[in-house]
N, C-alpha and C. Protein backbone atom coordinates (compact mmCIF):
# COMPACT_ATOMS: atom_id res chain seq x y z
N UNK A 1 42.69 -72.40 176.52
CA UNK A 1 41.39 -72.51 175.89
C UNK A 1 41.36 -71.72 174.58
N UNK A 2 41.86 -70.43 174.37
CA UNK A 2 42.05 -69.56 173.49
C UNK A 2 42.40 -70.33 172.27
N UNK A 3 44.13 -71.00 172.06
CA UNK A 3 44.84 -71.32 171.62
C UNK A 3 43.16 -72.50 170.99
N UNK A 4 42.96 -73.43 171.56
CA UNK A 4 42.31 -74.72 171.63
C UNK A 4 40.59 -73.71 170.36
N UNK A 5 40.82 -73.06 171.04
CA UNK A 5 39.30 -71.99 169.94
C UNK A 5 39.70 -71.81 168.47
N UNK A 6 41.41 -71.03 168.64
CA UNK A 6 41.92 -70.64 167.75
C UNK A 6 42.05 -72.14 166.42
N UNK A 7 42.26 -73.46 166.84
CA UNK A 7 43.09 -74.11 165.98
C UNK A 7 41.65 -74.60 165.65
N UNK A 8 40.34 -74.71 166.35
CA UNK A 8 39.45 -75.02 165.68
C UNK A 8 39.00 -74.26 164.63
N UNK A 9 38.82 -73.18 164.94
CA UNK A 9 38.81 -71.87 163.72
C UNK A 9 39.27 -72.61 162.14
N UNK A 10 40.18 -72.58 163.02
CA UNK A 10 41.38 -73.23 161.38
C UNK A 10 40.76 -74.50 160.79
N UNK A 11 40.62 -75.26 161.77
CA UNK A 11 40.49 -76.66 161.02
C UNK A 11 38.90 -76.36 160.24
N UNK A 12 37.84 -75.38 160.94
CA UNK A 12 36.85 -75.73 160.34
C UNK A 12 36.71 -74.68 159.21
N UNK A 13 37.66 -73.87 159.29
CA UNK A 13 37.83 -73.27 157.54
C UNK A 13 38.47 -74.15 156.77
N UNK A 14 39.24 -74.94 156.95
CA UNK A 14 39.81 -75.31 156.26
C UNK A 14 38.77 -76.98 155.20
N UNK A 15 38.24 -77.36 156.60
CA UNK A 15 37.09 -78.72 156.28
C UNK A 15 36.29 -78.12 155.56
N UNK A 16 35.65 -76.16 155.56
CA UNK A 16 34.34 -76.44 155.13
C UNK A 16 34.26 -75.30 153.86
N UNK A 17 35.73 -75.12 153.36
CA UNK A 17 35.98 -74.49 152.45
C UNK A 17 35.16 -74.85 151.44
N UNK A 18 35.33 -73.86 150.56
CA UNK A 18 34.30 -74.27 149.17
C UNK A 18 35.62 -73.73 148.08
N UNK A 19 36.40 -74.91 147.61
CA UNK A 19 37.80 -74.31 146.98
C UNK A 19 37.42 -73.87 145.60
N UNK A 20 36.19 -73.98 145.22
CA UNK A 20 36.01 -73.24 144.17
C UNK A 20 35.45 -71.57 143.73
N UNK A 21 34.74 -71.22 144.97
CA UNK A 21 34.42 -69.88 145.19
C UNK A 21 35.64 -69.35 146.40
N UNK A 22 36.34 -69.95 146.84
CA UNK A 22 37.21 -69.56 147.55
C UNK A 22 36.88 -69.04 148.77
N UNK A 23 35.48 -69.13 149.53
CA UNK A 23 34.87 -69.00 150.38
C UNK A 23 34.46 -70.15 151.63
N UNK A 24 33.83 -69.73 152.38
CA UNK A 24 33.57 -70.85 153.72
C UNK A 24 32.22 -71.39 153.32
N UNK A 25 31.76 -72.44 153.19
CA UNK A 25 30.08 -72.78 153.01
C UNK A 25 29.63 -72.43 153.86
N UNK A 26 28.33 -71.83 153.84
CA UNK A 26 27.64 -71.60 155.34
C UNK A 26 26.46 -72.21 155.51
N UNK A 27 26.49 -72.36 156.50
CA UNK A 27 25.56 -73.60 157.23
C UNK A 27 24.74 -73.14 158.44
N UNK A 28 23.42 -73.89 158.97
CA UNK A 28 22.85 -73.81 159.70
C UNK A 28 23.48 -74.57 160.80
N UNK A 29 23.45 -73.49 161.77
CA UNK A 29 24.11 -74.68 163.21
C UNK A 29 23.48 -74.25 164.21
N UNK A 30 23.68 -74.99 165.42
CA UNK A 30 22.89 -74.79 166.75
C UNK A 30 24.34 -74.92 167.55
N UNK A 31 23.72 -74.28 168.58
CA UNK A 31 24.72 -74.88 169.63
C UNK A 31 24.00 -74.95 171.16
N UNK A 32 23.64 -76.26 171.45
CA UNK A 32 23.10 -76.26 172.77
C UNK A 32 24.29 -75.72 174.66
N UNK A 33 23.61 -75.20 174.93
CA UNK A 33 24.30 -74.64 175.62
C UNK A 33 25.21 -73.08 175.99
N UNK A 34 25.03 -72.22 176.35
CA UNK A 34 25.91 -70.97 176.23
C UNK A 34 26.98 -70.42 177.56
N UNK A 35 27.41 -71.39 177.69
CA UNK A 35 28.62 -70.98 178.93
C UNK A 35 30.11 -70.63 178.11
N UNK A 36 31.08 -70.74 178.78
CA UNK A 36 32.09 -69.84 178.04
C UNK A 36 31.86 -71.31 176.34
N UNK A 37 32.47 -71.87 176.56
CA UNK A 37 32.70 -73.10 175.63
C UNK A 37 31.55 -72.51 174.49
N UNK A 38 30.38 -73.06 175.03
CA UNK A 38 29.17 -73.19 173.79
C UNK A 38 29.00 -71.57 173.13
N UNK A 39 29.15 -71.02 173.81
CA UNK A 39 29.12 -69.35 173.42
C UNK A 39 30.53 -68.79 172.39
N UNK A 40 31.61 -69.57 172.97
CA UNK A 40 32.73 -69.08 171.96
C UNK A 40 32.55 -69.54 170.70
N UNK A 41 32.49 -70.95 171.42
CA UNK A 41 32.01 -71.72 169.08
C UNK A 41 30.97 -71.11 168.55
N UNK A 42 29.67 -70.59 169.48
CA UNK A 42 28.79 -70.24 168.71
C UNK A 42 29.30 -68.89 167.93
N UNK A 43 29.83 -67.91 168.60
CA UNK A 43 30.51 -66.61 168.44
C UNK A 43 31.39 -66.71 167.33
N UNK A 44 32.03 -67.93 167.18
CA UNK A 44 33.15 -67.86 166.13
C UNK A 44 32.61 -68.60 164.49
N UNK A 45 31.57 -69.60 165.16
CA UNK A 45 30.99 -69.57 163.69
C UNK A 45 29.56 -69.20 163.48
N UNK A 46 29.46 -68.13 163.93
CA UNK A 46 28.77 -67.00 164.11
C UNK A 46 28.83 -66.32 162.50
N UNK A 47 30.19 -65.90 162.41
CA UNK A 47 31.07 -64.98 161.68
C UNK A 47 30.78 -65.25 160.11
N UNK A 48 30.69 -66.91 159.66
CA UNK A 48 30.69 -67.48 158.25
C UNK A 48 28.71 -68.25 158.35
N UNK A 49 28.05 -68.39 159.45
CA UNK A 49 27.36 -69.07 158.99
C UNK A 49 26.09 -68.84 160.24
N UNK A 50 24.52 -69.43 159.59
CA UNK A 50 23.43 -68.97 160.61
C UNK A 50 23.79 -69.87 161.83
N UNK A 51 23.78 -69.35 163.15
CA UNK A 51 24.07 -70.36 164.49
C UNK A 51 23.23 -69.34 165.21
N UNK A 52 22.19 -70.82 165.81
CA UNK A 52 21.22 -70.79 166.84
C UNK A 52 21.63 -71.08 168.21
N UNK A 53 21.87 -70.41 169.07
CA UNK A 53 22.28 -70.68 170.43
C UNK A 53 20.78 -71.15 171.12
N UNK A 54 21.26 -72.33 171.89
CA UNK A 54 19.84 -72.93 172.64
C UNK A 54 20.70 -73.04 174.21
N UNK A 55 18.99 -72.33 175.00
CA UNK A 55 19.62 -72.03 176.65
C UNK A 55 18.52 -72.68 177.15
N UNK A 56 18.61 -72.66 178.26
CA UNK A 56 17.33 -72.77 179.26
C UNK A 56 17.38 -71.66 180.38
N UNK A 57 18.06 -70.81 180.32
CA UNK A 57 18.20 -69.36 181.18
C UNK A 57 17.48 -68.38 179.92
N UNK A 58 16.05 -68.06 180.65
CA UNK A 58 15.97 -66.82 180.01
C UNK A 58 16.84 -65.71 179.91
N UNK A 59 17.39 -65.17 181.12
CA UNK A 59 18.18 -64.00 181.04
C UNK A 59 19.37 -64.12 180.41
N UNK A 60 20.06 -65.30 179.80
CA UNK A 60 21.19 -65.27 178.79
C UNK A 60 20.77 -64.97 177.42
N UNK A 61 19.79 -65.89 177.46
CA UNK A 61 19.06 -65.59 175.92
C UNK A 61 18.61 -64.00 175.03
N UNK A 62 18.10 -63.72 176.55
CA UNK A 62 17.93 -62.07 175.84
C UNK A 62 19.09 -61.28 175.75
N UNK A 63 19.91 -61.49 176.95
CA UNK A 63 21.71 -61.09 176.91
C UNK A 63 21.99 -61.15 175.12
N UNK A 64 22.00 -62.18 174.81
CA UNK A 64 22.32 -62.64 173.70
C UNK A 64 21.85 -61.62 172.73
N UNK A 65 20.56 -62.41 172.18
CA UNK A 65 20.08 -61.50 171.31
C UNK A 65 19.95 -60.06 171.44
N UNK A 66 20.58 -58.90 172.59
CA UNK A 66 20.73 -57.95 172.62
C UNK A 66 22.44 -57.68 172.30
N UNK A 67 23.15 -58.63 171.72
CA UNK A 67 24.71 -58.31 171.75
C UNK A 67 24.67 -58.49 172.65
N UNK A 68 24.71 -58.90 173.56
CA UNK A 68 25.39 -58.33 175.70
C UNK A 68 25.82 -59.99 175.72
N UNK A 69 27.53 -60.09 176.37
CA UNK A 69 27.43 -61.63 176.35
C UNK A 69 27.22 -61.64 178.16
N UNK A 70 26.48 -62.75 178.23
CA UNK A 70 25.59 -63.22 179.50
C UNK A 70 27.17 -63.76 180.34
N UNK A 71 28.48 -64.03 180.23
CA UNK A 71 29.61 -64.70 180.35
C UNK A 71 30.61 -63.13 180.42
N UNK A 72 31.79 -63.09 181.41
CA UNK A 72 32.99 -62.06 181.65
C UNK A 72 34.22 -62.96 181.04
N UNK A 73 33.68 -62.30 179.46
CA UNK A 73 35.38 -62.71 178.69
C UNK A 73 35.01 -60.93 177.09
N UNK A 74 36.44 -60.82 177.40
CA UNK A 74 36.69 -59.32 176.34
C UNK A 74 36.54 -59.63 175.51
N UNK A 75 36.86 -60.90 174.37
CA UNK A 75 36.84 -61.45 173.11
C UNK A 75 35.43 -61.59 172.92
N UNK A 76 34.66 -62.66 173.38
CA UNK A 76 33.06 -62.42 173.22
C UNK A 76 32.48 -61.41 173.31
N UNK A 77 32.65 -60.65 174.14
CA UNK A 77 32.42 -59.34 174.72
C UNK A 77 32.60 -58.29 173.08
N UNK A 78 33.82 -58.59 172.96
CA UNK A 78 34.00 -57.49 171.41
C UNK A 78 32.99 -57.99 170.16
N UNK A 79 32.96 -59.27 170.20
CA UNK A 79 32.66 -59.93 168.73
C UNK A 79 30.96 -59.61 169.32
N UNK A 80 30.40 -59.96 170.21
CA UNK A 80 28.94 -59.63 169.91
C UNK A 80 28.59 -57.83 169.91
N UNK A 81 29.59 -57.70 170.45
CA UNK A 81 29.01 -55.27 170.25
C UNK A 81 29.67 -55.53 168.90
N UNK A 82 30.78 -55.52 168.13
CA UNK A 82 31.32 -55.08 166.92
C UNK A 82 31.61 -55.94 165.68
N UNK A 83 31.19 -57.10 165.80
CA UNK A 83 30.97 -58.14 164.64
C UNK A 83 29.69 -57.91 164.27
N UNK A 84 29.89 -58.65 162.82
CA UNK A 84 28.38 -58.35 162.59
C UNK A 84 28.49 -60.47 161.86
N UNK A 85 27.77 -60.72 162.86
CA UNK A 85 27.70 -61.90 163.53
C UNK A 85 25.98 -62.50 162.93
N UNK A 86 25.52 -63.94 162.39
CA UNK A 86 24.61 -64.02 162.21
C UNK A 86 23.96 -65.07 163.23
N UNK A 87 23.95 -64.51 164.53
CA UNK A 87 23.27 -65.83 165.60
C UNK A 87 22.52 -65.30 166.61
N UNK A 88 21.55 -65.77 166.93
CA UNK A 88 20.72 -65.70 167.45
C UNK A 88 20.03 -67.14 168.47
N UNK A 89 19.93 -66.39 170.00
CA UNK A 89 19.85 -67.70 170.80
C UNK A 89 17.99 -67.90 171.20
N UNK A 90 17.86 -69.05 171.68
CA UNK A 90 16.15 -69.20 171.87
C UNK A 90 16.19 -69.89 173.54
N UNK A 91 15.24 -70.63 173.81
CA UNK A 91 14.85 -71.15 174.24
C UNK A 91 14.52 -72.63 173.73
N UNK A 92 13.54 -72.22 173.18
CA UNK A 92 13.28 -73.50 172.13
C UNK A 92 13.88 -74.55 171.53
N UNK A 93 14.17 -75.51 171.97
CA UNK A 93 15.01 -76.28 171.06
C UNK A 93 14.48 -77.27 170.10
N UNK A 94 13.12 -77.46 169.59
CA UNK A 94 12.61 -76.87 168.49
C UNK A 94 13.38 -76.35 167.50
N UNK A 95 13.17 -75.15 167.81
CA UNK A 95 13.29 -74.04 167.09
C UNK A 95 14.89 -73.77 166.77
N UNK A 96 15.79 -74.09 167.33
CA UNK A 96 16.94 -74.16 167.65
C UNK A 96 17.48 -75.15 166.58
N UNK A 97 16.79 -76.82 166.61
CA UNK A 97 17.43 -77.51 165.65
C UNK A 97 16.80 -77.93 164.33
N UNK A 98 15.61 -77.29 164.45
CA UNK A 98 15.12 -77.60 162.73
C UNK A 98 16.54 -76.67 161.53
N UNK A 99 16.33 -77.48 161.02
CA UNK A 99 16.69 -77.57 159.84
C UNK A 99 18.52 -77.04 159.75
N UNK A 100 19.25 -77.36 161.43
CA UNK A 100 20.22 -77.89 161.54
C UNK A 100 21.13 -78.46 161.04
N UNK A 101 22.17 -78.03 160.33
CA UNK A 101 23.07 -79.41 159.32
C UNK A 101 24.14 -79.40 160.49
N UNK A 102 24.44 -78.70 161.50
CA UNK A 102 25.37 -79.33 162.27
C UNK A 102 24.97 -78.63 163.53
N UNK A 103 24.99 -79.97 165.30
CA UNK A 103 24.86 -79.71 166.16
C UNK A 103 25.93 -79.31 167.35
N UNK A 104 26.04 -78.64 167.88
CA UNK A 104 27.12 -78.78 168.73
C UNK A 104 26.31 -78.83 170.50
N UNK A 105 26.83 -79.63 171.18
CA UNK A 105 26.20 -80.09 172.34
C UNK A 105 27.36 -79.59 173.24
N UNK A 106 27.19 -78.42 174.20
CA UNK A 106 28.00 -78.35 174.93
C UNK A 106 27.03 -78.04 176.78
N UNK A 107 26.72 -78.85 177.28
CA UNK A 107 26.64 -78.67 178.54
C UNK A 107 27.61 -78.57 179.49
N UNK A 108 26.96 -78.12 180.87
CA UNK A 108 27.48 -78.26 182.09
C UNK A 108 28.91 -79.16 182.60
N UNK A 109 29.94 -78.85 182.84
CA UNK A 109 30.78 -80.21 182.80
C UNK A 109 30.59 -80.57 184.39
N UNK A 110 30.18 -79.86 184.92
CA UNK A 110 29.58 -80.42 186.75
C UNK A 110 28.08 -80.64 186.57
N UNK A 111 27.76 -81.55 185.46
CA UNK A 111 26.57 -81.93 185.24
C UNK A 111 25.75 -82.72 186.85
N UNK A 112 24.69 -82.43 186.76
CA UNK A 112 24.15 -82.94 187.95
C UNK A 112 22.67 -83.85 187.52
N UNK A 113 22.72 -84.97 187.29
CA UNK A 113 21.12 -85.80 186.99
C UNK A 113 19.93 -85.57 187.19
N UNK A 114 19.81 -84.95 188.13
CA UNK A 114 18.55 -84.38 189.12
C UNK A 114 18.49 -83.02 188.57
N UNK A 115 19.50 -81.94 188.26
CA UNK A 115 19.01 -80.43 187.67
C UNK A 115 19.14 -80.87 186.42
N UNK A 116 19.97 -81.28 185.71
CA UNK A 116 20.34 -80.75 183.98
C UNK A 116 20.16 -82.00 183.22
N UNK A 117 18.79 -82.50 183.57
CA UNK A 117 18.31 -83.95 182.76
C UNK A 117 17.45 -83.36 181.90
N UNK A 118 17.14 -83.75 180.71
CA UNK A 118 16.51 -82.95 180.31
C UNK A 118 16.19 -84.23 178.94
N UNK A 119 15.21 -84.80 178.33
CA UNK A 119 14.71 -85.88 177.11
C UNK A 119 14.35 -85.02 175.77
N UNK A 120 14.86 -84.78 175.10
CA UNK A 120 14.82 -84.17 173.99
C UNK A 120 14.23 -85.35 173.17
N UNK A 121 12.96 -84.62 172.38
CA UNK A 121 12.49 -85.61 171.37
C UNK A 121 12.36 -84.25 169.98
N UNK A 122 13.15 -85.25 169.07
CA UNK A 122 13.03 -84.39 167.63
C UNK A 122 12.61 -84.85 167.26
């Protein structure tokens, strides 16, 4: 999974370079979901750009926005106490995808119809 984090890293410096300031563009992003997956991407482009983490667990959310990752991994664990990271998670998803230029959708992969249905209208 690491390796699979790592090469995205790369590819999306490399896609969202700005080769004339020699910098990363930064962008508004969301990321629905915060289990290991949605929490690492959010964490990693965290680093270059604003990312909104969207939950439906209160107690991750505040995890979150206190640094504390709500998930038992050392890498997240370091980057939210000692990065200085621009993301911040809600509830709201609303609030989460206005003004969004890129979404990332990561749910449940033992999705269940009956708990994790959920009709989003933007």
């Amino acid at each position: 999974m690491r390796d699979g984090l790592r090469k995205f890293a790369e590819w999306y410096k490399e896609f969202y370079m700005d080769k004339k300031r020699g910098s990363v563009i930064n962008m508004k992003i969301a990321v629905a979901g915060t289990g290991y997956v949605g929490l690492s991407i959010a964490t990693l482009l965290s680093q270059n750009n604003e990312v909104v983490a969207l939950d439906i667990i209160p107690e991750k959310v505040e995890m979150i926005n206190k640094g504390t990752s709500p998930i038992k991994d050392e890498y997240i664990e370091d980057y939210l106490k000692n990065k200085n990271l621009n993301l911040r998670a809600t509830l709201d998803y609303k609030d989460a995808f206005k003004d969004a230029e890129f979404i990332v959708i990561s749910t449940p992969t033992n999705y269940d119809d009956e708990k994790n249905f959920l009709i989003l209208q933007v």
